[in-house]
Protein backbone atom coordinates (compact mmCIF):
# COMPACT_ATOMS: atom_id res chain seq x y z
CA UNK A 1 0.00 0.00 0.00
CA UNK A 2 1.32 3.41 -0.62
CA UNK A 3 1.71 6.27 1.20
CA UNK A 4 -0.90 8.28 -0.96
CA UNK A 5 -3.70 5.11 -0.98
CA UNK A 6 -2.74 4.91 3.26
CA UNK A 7 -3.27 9.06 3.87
CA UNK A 8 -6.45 9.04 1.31
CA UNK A 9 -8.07 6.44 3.41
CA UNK A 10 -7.31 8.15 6.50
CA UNK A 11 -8.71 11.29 5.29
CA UNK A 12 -12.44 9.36 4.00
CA UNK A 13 -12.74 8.34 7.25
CA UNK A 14 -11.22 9.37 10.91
CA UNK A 15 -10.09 12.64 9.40
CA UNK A 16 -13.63 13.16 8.62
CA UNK A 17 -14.83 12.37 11.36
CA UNK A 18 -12.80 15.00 13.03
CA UNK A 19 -13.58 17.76 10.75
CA UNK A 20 -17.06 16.97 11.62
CA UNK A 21 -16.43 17.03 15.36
CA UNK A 22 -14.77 20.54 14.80
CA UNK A 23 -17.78 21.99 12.87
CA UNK A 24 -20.15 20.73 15.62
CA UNK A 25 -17.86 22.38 18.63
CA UNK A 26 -18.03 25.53 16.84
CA UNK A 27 -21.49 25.97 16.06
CA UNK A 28 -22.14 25.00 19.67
CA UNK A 29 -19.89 27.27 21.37
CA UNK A 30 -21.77 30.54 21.60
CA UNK A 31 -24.97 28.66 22.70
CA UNK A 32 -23.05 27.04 25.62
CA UNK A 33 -23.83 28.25 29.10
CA UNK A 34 -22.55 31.09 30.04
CA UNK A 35 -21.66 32.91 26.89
CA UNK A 36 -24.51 35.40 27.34
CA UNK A 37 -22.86 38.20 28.40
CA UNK A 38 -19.61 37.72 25.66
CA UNK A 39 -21.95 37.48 22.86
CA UNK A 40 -24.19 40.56 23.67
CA UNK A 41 -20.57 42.57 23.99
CA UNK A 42 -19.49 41.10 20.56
CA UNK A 43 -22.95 41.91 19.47
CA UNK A 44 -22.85 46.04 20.74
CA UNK A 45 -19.22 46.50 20.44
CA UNK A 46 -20.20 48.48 16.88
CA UNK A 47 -22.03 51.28 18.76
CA UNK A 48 -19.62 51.74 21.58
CA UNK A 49 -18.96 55.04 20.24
CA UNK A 50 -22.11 56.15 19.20
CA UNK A 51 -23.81 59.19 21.39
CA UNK A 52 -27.67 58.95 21.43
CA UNK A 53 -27.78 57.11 18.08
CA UNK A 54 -26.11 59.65 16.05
C-alpha cells in the first residue's frame, strides 16, 4: 500500500470524522452556558462610540 492510498483512506474516514467534530464544537460554542454576556458585547461593540444614536 502506498503512502498516498494509506493518507487518502485516513482522510475518507477518521479525518472526517474529526472535521465533523470541529464543525459541531463551533457551532455550539456561543450557545453554551454562560456565553450570554460575551456574545451581547461582541454583538454592541459596533455602537460603543455612538452618542444617542447619532
Amino acid at each position: 500500500m502506498s503512502v498516498y492510498e494509506t493518507l487518502r483512506h485516513f482522510a475518507d474516514s477518521w479525518a472526517l470524522v474529526a472535521m465533523f467534530v470541529v464543525f459541531l464544537t463551533l457551532c455550539a460554542w456561543p450557545f453554551r452556558p454562560g456565553a450570554h454576556k460575551q456574545n451581547n458585547t461582541a454583538a454592541n461593540s459596533i455602537f460603543k462610540d455612538e452618542i444617542h444614536g447619532e
